[in-house]
C-alpha atoms as a PDB file:
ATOM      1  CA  UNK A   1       3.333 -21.637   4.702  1.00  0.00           C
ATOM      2  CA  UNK A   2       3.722 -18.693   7.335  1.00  0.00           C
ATOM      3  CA  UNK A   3       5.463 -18.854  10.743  1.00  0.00           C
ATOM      4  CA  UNK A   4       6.298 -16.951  13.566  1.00  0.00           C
ATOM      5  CA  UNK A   5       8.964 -16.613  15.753  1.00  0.00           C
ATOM      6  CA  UNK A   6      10.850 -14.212  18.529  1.00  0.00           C
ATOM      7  CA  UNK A   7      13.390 -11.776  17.408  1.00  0.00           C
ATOM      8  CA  UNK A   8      14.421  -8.829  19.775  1.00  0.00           C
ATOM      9  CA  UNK A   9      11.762 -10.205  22.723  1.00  0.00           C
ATOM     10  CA  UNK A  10       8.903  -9.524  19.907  1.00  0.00           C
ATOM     11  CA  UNK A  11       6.902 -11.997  18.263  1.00  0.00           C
ATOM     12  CA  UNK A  12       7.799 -11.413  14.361  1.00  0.00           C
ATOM     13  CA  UNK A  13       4.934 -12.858  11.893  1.00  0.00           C
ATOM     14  CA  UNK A  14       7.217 -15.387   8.904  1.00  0.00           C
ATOM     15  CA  UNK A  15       4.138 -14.723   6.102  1.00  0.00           C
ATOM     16  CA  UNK A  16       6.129 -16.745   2.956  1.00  0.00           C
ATOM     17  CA  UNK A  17       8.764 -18.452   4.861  1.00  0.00           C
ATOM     18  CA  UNK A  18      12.032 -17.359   5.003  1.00  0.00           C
ATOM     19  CA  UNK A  19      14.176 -18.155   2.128  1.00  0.00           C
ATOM     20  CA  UNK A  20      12.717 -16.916  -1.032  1.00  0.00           C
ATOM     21  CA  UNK A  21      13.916 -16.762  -4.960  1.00  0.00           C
ATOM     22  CA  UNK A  22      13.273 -13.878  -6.709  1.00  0.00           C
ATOM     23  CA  UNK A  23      13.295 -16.426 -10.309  1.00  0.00           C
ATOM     24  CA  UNK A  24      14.465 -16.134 -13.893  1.00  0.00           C
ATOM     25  CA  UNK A  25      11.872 -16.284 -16.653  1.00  0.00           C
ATOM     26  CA  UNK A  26      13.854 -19.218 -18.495  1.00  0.00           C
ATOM     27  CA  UNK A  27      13.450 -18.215 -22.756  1.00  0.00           C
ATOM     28  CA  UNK A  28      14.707 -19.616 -25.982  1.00  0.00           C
ATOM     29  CA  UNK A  29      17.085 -17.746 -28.350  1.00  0.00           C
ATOM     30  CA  UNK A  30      14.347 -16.480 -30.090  1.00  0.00           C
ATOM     31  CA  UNK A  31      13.093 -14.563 -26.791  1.00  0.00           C
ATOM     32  CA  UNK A  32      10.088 -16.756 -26.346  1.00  0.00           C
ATOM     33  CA  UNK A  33       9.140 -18.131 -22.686  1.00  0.00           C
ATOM     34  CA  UNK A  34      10.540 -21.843 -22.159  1.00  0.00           C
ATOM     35  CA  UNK A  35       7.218 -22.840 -19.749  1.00  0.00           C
ATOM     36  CA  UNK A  36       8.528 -26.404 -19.355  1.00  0.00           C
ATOM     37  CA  UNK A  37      11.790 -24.390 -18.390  1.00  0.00           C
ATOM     38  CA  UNK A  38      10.702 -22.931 -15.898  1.00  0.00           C
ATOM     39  CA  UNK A  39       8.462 -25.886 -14.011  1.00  0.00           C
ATOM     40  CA  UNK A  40      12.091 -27.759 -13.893  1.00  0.00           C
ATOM     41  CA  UNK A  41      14.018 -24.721 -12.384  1.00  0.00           C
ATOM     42  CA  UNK A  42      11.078 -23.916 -10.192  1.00  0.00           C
ATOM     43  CA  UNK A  43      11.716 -27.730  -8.991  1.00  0.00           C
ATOM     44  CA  UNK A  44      15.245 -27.311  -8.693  1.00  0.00           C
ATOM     45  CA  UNK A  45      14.729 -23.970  -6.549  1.00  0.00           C
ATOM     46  CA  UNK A  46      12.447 -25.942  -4.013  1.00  0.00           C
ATOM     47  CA  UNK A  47      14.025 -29.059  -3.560  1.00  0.00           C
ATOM     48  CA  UNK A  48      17.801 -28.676  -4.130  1.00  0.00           C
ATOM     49  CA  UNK A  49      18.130 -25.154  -3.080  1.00  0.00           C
ATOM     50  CA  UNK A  50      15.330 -25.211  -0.314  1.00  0.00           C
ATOM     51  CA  UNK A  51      13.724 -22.225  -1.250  1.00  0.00           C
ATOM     52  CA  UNK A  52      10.639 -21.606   0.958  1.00  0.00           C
ATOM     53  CA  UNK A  53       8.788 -19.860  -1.717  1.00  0.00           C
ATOM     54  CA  UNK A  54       9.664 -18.303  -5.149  1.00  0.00           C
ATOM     55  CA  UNK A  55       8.699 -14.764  -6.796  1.00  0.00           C
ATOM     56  CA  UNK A  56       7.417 -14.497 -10.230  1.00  0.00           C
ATOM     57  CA  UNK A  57       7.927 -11.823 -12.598  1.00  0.00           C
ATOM     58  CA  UNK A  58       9.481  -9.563 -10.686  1.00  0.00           C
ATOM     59  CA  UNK A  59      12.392  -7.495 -12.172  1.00  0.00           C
ATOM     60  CA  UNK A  60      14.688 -10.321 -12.086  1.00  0.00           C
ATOM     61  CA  UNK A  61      11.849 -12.646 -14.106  1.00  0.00           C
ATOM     62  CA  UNK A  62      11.859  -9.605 -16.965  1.00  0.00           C
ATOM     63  CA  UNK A  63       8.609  -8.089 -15.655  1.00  0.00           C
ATOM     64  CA  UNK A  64       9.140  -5.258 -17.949  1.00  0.00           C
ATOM     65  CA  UNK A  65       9.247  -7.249 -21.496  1.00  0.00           C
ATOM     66  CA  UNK A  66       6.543 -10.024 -20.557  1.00  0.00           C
ATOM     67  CA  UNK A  67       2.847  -9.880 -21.463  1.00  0.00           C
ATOM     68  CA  UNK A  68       0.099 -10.485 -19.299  1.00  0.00           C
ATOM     69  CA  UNK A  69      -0.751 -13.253 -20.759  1.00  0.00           C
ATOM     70  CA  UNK A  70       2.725 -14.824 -20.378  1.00  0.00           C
ATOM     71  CA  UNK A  71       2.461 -13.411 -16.605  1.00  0.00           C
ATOM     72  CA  UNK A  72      -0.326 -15.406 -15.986  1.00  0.00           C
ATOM     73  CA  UNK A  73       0.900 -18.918 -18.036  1.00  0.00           C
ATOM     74  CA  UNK A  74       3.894 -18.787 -16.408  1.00  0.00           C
ATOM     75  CA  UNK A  75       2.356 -18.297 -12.901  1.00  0.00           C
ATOM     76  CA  UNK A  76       0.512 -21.365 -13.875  1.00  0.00           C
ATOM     77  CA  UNK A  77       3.341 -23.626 -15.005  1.00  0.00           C
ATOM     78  CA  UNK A  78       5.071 -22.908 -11.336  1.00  0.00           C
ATOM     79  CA  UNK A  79       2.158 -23.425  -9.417  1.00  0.00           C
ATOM     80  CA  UNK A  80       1.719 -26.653 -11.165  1.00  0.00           C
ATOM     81  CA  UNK A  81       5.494 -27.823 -10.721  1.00  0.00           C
ATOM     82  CA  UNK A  82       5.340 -26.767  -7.096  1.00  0.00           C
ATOM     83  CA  UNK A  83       2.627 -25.022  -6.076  1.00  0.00           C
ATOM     84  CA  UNK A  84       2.195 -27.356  -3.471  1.00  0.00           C
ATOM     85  CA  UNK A  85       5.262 -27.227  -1.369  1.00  0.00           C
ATOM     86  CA  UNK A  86       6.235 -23.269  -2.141  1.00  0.00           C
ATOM     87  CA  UNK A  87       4.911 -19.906  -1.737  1.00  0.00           C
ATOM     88  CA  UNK A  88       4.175 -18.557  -4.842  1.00  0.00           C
ATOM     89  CA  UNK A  89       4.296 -15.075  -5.202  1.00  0.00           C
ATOM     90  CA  UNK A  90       2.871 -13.048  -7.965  1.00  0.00           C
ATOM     91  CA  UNK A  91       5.079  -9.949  -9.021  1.00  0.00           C
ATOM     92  CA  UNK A  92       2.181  -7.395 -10.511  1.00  0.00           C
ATOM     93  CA  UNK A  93       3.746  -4.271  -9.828  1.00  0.00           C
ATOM     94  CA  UNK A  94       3.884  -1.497 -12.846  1.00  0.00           C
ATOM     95  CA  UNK A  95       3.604   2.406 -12.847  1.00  0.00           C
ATOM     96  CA  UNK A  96       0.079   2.259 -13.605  1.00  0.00           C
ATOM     97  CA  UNK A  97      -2.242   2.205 -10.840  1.00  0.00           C
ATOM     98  CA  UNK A  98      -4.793   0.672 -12.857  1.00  0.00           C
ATOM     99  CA  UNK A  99      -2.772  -1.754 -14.637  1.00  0.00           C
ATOM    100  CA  UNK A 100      -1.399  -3.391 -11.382  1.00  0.00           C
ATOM    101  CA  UNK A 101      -4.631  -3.856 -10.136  1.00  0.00           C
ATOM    102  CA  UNK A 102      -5.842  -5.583 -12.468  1.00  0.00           C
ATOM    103  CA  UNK A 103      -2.449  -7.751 -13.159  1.00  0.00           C
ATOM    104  CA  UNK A 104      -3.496  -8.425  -9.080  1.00  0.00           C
ATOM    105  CA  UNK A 105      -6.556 -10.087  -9.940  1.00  0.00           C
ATOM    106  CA  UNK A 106      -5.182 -11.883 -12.743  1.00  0.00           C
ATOM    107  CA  UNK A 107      -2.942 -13.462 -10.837  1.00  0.00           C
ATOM    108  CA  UNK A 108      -5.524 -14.327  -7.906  1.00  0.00           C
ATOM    109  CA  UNK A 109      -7.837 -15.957 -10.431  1.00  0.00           C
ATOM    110  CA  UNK A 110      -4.626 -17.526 -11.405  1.00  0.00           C
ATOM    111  CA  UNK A 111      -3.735 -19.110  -7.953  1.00  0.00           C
ATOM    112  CA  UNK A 112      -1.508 -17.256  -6.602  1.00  0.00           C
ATOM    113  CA  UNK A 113      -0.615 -17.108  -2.780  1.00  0.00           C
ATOM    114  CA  UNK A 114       0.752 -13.634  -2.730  1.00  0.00           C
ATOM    115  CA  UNK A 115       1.537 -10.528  -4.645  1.00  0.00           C
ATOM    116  CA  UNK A 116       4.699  -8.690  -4.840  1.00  0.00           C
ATOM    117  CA  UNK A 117       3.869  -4.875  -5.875  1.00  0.00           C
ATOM    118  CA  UNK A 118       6.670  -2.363  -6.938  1.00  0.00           C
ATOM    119  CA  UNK A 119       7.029   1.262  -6.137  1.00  0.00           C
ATOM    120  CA  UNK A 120       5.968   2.789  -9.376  1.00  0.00           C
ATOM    121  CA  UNK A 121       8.726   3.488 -11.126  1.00  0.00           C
ATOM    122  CA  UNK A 122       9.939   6.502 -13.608  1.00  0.00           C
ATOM    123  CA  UNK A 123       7.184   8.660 -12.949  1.00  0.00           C
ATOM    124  CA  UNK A 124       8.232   9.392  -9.478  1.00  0.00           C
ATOM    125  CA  UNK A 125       5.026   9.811  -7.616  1.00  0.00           C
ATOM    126  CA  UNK A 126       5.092  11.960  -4.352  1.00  0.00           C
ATOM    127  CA  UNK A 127       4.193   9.682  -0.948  1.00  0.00           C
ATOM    128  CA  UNK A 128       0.814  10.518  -1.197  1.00  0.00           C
ATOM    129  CA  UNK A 129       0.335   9.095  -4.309  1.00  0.00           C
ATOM    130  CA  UNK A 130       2.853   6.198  -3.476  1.00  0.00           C
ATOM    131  CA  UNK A 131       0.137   5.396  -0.169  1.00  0.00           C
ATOM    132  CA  UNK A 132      -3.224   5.251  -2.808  1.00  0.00           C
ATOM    133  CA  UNK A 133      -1.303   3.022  -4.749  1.00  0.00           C
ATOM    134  CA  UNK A 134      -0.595   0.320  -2.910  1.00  0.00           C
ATOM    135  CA  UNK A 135      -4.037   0.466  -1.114  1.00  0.00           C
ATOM    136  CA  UNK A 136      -5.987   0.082  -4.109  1.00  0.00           C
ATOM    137  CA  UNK A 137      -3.410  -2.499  -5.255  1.00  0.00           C
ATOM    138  CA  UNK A 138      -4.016  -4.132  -1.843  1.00  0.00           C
ATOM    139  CA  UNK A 139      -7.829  -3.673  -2.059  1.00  0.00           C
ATOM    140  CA  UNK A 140      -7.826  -5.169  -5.632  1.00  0.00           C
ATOM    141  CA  UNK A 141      -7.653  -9.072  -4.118  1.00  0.00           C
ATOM    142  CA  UNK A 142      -7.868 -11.024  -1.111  1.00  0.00           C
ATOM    143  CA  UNK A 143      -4.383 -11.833  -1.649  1.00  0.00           C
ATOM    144  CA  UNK A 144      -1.638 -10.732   1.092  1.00  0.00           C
ATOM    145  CA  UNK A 145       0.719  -8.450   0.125  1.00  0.00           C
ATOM    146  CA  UNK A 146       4.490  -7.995   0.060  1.00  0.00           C
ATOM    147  CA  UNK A 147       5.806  -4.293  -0.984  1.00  0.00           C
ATOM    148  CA  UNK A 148       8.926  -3.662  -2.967  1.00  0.00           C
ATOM    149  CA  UNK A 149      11.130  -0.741  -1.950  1.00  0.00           C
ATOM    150  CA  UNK A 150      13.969  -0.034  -4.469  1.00  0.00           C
ATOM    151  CA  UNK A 151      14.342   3.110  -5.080  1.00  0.00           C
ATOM    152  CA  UNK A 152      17.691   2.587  -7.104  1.00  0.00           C
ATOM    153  CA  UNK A 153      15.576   1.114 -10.222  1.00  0.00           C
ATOM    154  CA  UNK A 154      12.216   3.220  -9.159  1.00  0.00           C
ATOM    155  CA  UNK A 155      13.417   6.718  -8.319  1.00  0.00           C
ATOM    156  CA  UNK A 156      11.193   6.967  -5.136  1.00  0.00           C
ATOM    157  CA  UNK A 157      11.888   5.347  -1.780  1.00  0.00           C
ATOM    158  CA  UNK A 158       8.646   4.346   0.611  1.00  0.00           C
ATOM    159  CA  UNK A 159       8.850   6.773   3.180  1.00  0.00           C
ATOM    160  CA  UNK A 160       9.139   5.267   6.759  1.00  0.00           C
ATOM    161  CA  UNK A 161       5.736   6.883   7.570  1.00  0.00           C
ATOM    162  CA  UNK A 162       4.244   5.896   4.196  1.00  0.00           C
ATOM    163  CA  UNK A 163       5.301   2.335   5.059  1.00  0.00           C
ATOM    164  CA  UNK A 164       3.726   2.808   8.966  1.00  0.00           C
ATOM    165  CA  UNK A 165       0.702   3.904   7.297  1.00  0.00           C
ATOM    166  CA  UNK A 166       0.679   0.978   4.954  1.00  0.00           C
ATOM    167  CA  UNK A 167       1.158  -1.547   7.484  1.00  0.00           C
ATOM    168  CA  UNK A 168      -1.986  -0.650   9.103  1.00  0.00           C
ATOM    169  CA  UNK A 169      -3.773  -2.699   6.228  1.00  0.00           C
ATOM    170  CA  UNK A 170      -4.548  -6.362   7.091  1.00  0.00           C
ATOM    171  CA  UNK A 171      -3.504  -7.568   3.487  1.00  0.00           C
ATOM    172  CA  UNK A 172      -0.375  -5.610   3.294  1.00  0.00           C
ATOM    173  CA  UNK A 173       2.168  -7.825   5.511  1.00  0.00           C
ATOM    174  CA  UNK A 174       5.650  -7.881   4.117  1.00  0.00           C
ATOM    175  CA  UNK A 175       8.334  -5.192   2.613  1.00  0.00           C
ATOM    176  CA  UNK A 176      11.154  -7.111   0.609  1.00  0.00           C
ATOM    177  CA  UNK A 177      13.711  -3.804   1.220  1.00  0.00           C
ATOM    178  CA  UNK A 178      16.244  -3.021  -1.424  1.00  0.00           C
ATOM    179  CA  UNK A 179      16.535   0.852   0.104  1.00  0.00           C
ATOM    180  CA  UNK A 180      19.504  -0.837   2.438  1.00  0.00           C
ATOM    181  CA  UNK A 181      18.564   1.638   5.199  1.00  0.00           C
ATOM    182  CA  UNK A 182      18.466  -0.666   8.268  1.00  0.00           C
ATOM    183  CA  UNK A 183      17.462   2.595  10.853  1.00  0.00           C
ATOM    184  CA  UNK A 184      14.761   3.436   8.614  1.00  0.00           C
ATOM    185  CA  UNK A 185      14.053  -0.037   8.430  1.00  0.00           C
ATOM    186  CA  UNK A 186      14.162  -1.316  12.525  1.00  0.00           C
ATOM    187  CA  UNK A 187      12.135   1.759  12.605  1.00  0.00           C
ATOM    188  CA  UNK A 188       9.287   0.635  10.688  1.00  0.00           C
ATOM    189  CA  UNK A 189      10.100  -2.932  12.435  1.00  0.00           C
ATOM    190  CA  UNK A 190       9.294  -1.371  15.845  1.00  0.00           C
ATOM    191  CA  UNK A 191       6.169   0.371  14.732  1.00  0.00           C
ATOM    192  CA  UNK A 192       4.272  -2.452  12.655  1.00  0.00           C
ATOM    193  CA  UNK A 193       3.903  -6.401  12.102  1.00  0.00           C
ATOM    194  CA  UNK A 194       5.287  -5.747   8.545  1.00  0.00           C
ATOM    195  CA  UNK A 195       7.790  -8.627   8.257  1.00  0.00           C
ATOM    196  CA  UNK A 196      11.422  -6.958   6.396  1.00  0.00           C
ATOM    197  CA  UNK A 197      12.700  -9.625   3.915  1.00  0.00           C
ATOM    198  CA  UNK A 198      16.350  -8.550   2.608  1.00  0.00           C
ATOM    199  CA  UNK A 199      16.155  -7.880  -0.972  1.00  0.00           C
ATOM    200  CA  UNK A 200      19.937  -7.431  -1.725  1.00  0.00           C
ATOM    201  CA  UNK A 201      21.527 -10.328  -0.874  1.00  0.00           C
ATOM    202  CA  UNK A 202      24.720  -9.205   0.607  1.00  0.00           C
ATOM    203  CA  UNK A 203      23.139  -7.563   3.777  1.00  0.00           C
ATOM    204  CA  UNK A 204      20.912 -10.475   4.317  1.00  0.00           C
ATOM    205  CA  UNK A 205      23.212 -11.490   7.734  1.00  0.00           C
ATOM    206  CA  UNK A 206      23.008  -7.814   8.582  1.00  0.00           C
ATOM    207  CA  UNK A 207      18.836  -7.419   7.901  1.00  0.00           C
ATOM    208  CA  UNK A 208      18.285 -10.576  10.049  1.00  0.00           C
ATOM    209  CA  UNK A 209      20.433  -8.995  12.786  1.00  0.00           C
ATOM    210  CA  UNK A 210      17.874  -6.384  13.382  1.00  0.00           C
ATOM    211  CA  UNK A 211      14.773  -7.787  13.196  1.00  0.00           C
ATOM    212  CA  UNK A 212      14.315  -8.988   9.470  1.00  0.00           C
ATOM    213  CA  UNK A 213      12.613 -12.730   8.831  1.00  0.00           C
ATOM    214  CA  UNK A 214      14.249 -13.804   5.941  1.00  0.00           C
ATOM    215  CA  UNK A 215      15.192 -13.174   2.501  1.00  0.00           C
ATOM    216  CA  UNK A 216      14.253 -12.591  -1.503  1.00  0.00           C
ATOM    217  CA  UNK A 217      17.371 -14.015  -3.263  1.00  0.00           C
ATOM    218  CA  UNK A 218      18.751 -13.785  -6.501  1.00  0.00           C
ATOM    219  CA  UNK A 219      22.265 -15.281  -5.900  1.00  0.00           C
ATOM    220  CA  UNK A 220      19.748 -18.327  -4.187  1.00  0.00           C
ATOM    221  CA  UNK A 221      19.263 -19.561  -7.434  1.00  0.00           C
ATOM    222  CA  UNK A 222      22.658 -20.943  -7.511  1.00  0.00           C
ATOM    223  CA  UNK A 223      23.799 -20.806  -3.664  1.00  0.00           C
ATOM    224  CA  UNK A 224      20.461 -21.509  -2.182  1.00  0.00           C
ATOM    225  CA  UNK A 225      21.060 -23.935  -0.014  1.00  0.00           C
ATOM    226  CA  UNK A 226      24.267 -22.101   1.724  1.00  0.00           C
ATOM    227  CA  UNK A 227      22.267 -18.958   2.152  1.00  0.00           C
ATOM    228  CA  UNK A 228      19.123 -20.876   4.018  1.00  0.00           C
ATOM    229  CA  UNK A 229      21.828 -22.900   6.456  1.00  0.00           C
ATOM    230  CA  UNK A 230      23.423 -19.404   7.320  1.00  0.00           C
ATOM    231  CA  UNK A 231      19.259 -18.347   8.656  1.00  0.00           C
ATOM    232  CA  UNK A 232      19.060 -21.690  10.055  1.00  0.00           C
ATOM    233  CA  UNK A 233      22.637 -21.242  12.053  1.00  0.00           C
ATOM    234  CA  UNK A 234      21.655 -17.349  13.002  1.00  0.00           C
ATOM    235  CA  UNK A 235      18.668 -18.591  14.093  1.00  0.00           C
ATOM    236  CA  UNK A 236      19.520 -20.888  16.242  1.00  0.00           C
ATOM    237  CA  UNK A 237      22.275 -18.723  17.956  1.00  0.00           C
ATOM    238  CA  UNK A 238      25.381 -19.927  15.969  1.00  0.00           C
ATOM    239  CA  UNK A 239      26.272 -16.605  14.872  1.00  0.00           C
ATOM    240  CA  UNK A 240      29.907 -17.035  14.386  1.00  0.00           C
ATOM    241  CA  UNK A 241      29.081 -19.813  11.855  1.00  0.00           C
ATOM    242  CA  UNK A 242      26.437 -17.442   9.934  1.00  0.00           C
ATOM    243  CA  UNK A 243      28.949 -15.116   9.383  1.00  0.00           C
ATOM    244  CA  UNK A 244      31.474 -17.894   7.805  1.00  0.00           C
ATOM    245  CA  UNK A 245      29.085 -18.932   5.500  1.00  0.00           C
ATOM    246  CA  UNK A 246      28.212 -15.369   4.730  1.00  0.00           C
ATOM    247  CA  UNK A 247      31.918 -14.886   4.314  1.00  0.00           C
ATOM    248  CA  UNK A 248      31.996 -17.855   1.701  1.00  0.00           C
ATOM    249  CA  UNK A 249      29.380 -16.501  -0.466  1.00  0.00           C
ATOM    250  CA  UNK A 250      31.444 -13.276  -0.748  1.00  0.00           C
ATOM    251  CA  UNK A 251      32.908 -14.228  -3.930  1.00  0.00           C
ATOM    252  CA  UNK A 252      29.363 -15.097  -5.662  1.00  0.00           C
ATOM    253  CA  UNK A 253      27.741 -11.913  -4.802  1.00  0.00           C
ATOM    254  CA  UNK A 254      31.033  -9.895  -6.200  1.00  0.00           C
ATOM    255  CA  UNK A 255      30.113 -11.963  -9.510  1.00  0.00           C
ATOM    256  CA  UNK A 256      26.519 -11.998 -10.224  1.00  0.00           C
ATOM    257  CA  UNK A 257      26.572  -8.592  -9.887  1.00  0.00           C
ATOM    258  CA  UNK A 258      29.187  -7.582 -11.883  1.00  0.00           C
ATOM    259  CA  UNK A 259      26.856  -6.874 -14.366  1.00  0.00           C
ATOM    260  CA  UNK A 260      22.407  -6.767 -14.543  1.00  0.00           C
ATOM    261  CA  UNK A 261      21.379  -9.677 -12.037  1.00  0.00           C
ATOM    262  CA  UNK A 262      19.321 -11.573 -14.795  1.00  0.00           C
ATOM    263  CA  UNK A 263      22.102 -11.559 -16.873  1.00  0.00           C
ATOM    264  CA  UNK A 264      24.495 -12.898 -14.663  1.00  0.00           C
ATOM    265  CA  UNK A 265      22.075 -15.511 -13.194  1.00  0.00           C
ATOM    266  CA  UNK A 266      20.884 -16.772 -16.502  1.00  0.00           C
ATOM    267  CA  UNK A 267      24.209 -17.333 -17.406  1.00  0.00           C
ATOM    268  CA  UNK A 268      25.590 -18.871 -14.262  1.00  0.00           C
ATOM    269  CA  UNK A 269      21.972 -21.049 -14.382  1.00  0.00           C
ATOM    270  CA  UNK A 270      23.611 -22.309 -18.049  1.00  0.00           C
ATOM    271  CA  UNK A 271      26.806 -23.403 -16.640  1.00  0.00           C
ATOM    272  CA  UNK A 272      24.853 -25.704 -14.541  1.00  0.00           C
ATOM    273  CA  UNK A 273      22.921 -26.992 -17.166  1.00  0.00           C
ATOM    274  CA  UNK A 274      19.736 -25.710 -15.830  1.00  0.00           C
ATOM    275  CA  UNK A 275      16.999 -23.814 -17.759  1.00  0.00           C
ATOM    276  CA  UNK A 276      17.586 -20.246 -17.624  1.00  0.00           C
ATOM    277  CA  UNK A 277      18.134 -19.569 -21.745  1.00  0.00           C
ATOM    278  CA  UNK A 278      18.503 -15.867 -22.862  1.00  0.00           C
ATOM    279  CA  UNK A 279      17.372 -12.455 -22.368  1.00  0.00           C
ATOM    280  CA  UNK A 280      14.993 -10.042 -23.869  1.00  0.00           C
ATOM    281  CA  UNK A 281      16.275  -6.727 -25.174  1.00  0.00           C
ATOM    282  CA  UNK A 282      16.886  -4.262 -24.385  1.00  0.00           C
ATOM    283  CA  UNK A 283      18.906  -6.584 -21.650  1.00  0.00           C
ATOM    284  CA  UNK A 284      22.000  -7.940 -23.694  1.00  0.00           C
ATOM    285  CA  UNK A 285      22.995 -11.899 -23.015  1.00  0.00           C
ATOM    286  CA  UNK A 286      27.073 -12.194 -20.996  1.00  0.00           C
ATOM    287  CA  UNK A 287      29.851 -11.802 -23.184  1.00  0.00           C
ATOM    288  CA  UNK A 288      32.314 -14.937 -23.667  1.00  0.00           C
ATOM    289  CA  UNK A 289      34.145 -12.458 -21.090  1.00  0.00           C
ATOM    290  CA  UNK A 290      31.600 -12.025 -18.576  1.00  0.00           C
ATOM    291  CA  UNK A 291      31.255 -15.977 -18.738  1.00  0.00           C
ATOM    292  CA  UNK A 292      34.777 -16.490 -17.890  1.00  0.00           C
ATOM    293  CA  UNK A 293      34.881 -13.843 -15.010  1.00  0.00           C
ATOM    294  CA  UNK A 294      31.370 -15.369 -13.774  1.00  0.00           C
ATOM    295  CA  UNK A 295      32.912 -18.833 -13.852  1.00  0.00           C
ATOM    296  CA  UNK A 296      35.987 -17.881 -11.790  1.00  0.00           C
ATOM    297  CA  UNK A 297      34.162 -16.302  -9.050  1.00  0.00           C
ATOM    298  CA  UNK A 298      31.608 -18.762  -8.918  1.00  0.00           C
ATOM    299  CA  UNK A 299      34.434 -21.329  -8.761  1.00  0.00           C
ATOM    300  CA  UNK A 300      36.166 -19.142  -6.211  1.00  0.00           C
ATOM    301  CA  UNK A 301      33.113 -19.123  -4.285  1.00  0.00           C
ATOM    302  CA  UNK A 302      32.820 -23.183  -3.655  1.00  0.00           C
ATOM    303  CA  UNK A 303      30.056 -23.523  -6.298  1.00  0.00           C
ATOM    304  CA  UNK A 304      30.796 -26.352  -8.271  1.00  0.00           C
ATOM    305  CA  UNK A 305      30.263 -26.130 -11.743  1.00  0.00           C
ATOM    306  CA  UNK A 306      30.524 -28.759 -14.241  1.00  0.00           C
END
């Protein structure tokens, strides 16, 4: 399931592929998890959309309002539906040292390939405490790791000599990088093997340009396909056509993020007629006129809805 490749005369180590989901946990009206849901979307992701691998319970799966146990049945369910021809990436990050470690070896014993661990969020620890985090999270499993940088949700960025320091660990291989800072980034690029995956879908062109090896998509869920023929095309030195299909996908990013991305996803995920359901609170479900404005730039965007 891992690669590697030459970008900017370097060899650059592909650890989950390239093209990555970050999925919806789909749920009922009455909140609970639709398992059976979410084996059929997982399918969908991988074969229609061509997602290399998919991330589980991460922020965009509800992280925050799902129980461990649901964590790990719901890891389950996609491993089953597709386990076999995906990545599968845990997300087990929380703002509790102890608590992500152990959601780490839950989702080992669970079969996971990877974990995705979050910058603790809310309680803002300094870099020092960031740097024992994520080794102990790394030293919880045998499992490579991917770190999450977002300090727009967590408060704290990773430091670009936190994240040189990390990268010295042999089970800590990837950074999906919603900080946007592509100095700080090529930096940490030139310094380490940790492979950059775009986590903000409208500089994905841009990350790839210096050095990144791929993506963690939310807007894949729906334009999946389009976004891993625009990596295929950059890759293979058609950059003028990467940039046109970057250019059509304008209107789809502008939409599913007009409002929370799980919102907008589930919703869009609905119009398709594929499992995506409703949200927990404190996350609200699209108004009639968020559904309307969704559907026009979707529509506006070449995705063709029923």
């Amino acid at each position: 399931m891992s690669e590697t490749d030459t970008l900017a005369g370097r060899q650059a180590i592909v650890p989950f592929g390239r093209a990555l989901t970050a999925m919806v946990t789909p749920m009922n009206s009455a909140g609970a998890i639709d398992y059976d849901g979410a084996a059929r979307l997982a399918e969908y992701l991988v074969t229609d959309m061509r997602n290399d691998g998919l991330v589980i319970s991460g922020t965009t799966g509800e992280s925050p309002t799902t129980s461990d146990a649901e964590k790990t049945r719901l890891l389950a369910a996609v491993l089953e539906a597709v386990g076999d021809r995906a990545t599968i990436v845990a997300g087990v990050g929380t703002n509790d040292t102890a608590h992500t470690c152990e959601l780490a070896r839950q989702a080992e014993a669970a079969g996971a390939h990877a974990l995705l661990v979050v910058t603790p969020y809310y309680n803002k620890p300094p870099q020092s405490g960031l740097l024992a985090h994520f080794l102990k999270a790394a030293d919880a499993t045998g499992l490579p790791v991917m770190l999450y940088d977002i300090p727009g949700r967590t408060g704290t960025p990773i430091a670009t000599e936190t994240l040189v320091r990390l990268g010295q660990h042999p089970r800590i291989v990837a950074v999906k990088d919603a900080k946007g800072d592509l100095l700080a980034g090529s930096w940490v690029m030139a310094r380490t093997d940790l492979a950059f995956y775009s986590g903000d879908d409208p500089v994905n062109l841009p990350w790839l340009s210096v050095g990144a090896v791929g993506y963690v998509s939310v807007h894949a869920h729906v334009i999946g396909d389009r976004l891993h023929e625009m990596i295929d095309a950059y890759l293979a030195g058609r950059v003028e056509e990467a940039l046109a299909i970057h250019r059509t996908a304008l209107p789809v990013y502008t939409g599913m993020t007009r409002t929370q991305g799980v919102i907008t996803t589930k919703a869009a995920l609905t119009m398709l007629g594929l499992p995506g359901g409703f949200v927990r609170p404190p996350l609200a479900d699209a108004t009639l006129a968020e559904i309307e404005q969704l559907r026009a730039d979707l529509t506006a965007g070449g995705v063709k809805l029923p």
